[in-house]
Protein backbone atom coordinates (compact mmCIF):
# COMPACT_ATOMS: atom_id res chain seq x y z
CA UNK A 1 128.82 24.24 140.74
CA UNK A 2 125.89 22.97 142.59
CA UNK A 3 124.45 23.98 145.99
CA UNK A 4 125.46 20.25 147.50
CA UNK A 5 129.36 20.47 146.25
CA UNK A 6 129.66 24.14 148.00
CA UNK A 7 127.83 22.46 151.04
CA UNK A 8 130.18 19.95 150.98
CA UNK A 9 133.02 21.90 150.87
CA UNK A 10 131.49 24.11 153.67
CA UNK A 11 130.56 21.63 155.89
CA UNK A 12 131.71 21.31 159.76
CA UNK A 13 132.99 17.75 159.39
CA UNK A 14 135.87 18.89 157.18
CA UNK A 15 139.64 18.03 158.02
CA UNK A 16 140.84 20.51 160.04
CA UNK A 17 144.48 21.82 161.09
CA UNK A 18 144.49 20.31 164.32
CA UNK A 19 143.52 16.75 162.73
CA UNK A 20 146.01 17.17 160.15
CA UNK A 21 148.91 18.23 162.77
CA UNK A 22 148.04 15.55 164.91
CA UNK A 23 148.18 12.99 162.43
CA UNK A 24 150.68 14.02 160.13
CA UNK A 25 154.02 15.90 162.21
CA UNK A 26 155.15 14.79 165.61
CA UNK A 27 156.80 17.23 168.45
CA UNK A 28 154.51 20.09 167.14
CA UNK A 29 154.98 22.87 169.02
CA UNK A 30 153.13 25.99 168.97
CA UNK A 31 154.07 29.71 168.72
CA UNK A 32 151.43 32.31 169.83
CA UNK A 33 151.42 36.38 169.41
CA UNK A 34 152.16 38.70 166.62
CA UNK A 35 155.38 40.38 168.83
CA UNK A 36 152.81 43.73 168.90
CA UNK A 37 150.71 42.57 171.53
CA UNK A 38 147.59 40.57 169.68
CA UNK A 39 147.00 36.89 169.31
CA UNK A 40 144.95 35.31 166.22
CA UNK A 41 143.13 32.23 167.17
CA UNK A 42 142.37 31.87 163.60
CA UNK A 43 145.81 30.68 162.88
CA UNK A 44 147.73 28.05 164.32
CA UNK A 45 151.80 27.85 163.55
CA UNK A 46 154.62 26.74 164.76
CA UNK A 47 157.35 23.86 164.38
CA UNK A 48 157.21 20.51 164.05
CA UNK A 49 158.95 17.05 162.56
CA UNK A 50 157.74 15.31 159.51
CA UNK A 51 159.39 12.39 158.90
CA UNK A 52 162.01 13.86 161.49
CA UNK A 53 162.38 16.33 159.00
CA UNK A 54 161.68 20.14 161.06
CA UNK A 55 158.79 22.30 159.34
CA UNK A 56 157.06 24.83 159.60
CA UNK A 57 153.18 24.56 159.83
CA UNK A 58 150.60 27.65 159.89
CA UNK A 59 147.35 26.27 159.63
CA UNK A 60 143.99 27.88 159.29
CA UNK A 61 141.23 27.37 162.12
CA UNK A 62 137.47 27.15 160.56
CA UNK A 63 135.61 25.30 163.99
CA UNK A 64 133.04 22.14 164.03
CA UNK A 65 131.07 23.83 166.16
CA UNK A 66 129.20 27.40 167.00
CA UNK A 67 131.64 28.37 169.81
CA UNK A 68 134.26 26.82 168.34
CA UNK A 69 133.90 29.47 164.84
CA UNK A 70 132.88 32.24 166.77
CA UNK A 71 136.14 31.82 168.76
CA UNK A 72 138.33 31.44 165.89
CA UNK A 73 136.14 33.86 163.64
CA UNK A 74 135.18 31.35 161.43
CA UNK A 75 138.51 31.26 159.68
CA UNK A 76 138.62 34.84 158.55
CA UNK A 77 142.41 35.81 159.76
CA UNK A 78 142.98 39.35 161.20
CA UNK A 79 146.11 41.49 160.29
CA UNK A 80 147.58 39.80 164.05
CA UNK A 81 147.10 36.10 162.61
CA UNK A 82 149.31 37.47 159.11
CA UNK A 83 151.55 39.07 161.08
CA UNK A 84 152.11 36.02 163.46
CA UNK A 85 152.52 33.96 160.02
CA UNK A 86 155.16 36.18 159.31
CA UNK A 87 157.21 35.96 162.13
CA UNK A 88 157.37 31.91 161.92
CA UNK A 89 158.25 32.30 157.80
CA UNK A 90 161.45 34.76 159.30
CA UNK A 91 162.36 31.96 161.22
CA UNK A 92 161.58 28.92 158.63
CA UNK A 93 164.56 30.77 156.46
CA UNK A 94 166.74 31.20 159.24
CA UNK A 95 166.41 27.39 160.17
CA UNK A 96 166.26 26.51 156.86
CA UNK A 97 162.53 24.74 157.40
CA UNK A 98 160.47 23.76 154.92
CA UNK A 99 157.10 25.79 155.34
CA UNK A 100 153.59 23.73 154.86
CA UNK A 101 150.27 26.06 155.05
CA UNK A 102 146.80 24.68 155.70
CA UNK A 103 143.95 26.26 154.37
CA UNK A 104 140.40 26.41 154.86
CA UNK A 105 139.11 29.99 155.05
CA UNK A 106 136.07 32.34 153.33
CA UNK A 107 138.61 35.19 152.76
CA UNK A 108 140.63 37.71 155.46
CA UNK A 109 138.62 39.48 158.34
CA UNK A 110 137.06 42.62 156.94
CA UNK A 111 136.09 44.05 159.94
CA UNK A 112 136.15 48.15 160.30
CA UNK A 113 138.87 47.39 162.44
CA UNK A 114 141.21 45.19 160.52
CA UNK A 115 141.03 47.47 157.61
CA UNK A 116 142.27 50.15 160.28
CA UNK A 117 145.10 48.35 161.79
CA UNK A 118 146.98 47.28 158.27
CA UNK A 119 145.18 44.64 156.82
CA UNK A 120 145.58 45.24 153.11
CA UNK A 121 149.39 45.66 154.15
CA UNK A 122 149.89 43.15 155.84
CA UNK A 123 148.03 40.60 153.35
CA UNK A 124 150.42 42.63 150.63
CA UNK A 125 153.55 42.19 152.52
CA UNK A 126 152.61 38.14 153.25
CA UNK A 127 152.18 37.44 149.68
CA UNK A 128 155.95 39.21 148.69
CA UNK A 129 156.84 37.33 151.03
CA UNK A 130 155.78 33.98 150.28
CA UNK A 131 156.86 34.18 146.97
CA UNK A 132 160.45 35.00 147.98
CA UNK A 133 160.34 32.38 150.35
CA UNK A 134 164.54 31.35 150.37
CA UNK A 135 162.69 27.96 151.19
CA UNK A 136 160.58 25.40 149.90
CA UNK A 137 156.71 26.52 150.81
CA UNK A 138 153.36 24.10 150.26
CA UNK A 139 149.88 24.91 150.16
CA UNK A 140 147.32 22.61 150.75
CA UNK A 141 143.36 23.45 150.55
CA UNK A 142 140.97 21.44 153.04
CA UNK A 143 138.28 22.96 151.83
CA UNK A 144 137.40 26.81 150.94
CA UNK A 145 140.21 29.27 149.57
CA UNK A 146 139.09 32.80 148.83
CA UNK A 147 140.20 36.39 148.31
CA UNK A 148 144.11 37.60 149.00
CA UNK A 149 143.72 36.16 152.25
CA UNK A 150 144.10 32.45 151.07
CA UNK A 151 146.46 34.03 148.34
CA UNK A 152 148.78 35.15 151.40
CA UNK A 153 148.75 31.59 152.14
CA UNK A 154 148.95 29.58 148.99
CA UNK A 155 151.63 31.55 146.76
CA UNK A 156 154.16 28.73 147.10
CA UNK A 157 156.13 25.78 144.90
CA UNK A 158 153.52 23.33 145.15
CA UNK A 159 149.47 23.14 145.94
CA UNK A 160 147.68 20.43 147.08
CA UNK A 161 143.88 20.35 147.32
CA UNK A 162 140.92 18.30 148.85
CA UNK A 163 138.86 16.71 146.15
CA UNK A 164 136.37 18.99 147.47
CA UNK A 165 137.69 22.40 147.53
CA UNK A 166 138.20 25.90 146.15
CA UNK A 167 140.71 28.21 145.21
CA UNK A 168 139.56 31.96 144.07
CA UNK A 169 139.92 35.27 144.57
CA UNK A 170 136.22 35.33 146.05
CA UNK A 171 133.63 33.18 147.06
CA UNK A 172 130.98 31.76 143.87
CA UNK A 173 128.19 33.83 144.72
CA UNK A 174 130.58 36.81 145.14
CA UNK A 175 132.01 36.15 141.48
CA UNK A 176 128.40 35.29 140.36
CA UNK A 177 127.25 38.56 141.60
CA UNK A 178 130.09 40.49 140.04
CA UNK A 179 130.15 38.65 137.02
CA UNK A 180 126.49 39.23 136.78
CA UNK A 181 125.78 35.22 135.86
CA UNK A 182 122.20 34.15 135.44
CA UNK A 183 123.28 30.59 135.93
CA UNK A 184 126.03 29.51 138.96
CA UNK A 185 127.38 27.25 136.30
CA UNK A 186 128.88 29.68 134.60
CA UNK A 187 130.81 31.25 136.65
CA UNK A 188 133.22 27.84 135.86
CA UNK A 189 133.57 28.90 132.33
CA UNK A 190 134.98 32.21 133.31
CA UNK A 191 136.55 31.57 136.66
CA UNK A 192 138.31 27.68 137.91
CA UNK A 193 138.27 27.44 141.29
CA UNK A 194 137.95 24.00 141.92
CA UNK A 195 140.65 21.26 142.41
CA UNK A 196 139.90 19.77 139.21
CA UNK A 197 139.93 22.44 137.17
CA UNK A 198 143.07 24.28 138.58
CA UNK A 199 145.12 20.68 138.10
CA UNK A 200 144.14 20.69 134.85
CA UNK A 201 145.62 24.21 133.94
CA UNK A 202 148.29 23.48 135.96
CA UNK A 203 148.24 25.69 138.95
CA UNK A 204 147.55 23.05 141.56
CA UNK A 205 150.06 19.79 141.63
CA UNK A 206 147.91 17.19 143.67
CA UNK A 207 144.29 16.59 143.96
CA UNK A 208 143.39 14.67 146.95
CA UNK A 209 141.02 11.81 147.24
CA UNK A 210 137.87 12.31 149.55
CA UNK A 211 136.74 8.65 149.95
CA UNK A 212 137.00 9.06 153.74
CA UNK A 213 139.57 10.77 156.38
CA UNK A 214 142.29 7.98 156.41
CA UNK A 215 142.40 7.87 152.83
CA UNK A 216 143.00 11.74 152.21
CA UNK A 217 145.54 11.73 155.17
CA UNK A 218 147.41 9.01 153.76
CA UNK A 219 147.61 10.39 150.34
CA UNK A 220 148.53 14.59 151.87
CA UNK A 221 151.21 12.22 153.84
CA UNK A 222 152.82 10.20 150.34
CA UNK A 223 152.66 13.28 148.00
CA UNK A 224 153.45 15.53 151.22
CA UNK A 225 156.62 13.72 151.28
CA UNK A 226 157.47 13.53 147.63
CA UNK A 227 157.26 16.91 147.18
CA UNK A 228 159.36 17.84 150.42
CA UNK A 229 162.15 15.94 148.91
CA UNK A 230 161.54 17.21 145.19
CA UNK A 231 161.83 20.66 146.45
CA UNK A 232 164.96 20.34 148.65
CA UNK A 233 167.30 20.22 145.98
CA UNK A 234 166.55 23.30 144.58
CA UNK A 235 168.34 26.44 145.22
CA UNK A 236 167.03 29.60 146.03
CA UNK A 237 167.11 31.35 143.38
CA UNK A 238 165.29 27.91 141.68
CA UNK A 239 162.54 27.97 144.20
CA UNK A 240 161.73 31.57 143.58
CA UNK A 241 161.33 31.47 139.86
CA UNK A 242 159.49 28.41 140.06
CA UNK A 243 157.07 30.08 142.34
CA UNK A 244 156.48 33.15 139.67
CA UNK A 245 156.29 30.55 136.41
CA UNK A 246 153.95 28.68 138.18
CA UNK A 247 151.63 31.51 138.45
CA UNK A 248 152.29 33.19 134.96
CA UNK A 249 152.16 30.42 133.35
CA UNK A 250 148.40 29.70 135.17
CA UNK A 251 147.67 33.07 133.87
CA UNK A 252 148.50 32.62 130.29
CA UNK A 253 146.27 28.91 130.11
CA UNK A 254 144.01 30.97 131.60
């Protein structure tokens, strides 16, 4: 993993939420607050129509530019944003709304003050809760996807990722550091976190092209669609233990 592929996959020119929300679901409307008295900017959710079909979106915010990550803390999602997620997966079951996650993050917010105020709780209760999701729930990576904080966000039927992108439970030089690696390389031997590698073991479903923005939008849109409809039939009891084979059986490839 080379210094120009994490740049890449870091860079400010990325697909965002708001470019995928404008191009991909019409009527979006937007829910703000956590119900306690906190708004994330970090996290954008609410309702909209895909193919007149009503979902639910929570997307993470990243930023193009300085202000713009400094106001949404460069993606890092405080226990507010998690706990605003929550409240629009409640009312995905109760609507019966497919739920669609957008993610492009370095990990949770691990400020003093999020660790005070329930963040390891509420990232905790967010994952249970995906995975018992009574409906269908998609994850799709635009570009970085670290630590339980993406996990809270991407523990769902299907996964779609960026050609560029990554998927781990902390960033490479994190793992390199812990893994004590002389050589960045290797941290691929004992850690995938890239699309390719996670589609080949299985854990992610769709790998989408980078050639340029229409391209990838066009492709999230077809397999977006496909898997919508794949997923509707199941029941809920089906969706749930698909969610937990699809991570065992990650784990035993692995």
């Amino acid at each position: 993993m080379d210094s120009n592929f994490l740049k890449n996959v870091r860079s400010n020119d990325r697909l965002s939420t708001k470019l995928i929300i404008t191009n991909l679901f019409d009527e979006f409307f937007e829910n703000h607050g956590d119900r306690v008295g906190e708004e994330d900017a970090s996290i954008t959710g609410g309702i909209g129509l895909f193919h007149n079909r009503p979902v639910t979106i929570i997307g993470i915010n990243r930023g193009e530019t300085l202000e713009e990550r400094l106001i949404y803390n460069f993606g890092a999602v405080k226990p507010s944003g998690y706990r605003k997620a929550m409240r629009l997966l409640n009312e995905a079951e109760k609507f019966k709304r497919p739920v669609v996650t957008l993610i492009n993050m370095p990990g949770a917010d691990a400020s003093v003050k999020s660790e005070q105020t329930g963040q390891s709780y509420v990232i905790s209760e967010m994952i249970l809760k995906m995975g018992a999701l009574k409906v269908p729930n998609i994850a799709i990576f635009l570009g970085e996807g670290q630590s339980g904080g993406a996990l809270a966000l991407a523990n769902a039927n299907a996964i779609m990722m960026v050609e560029n992108s990554l998927f781990s439970v902390a960033s490479p030089e994190a793992v390199n550091a812990i893994l004590k690696k002389s050589n960045s390389n290797e941290i691929e031997t004992s850690l995938p976190m890239t699309a390719s590698e996670l589609f080949e073991i299985g854990l992610v479903d769709v790998v989408l092209p980078e050639t340029n923005q229409a391209t990838t939008i066009g492709s999230m849109d077809k397999n977006l669609t496909e898997l919508i409809e794949k997923l509707a039939i199941n029941s809920v009891d089906e969706l749930i233990e698909q969610r937990e084979m699809k991570y065992q059986t990650f784990l035993e490839k692995w």
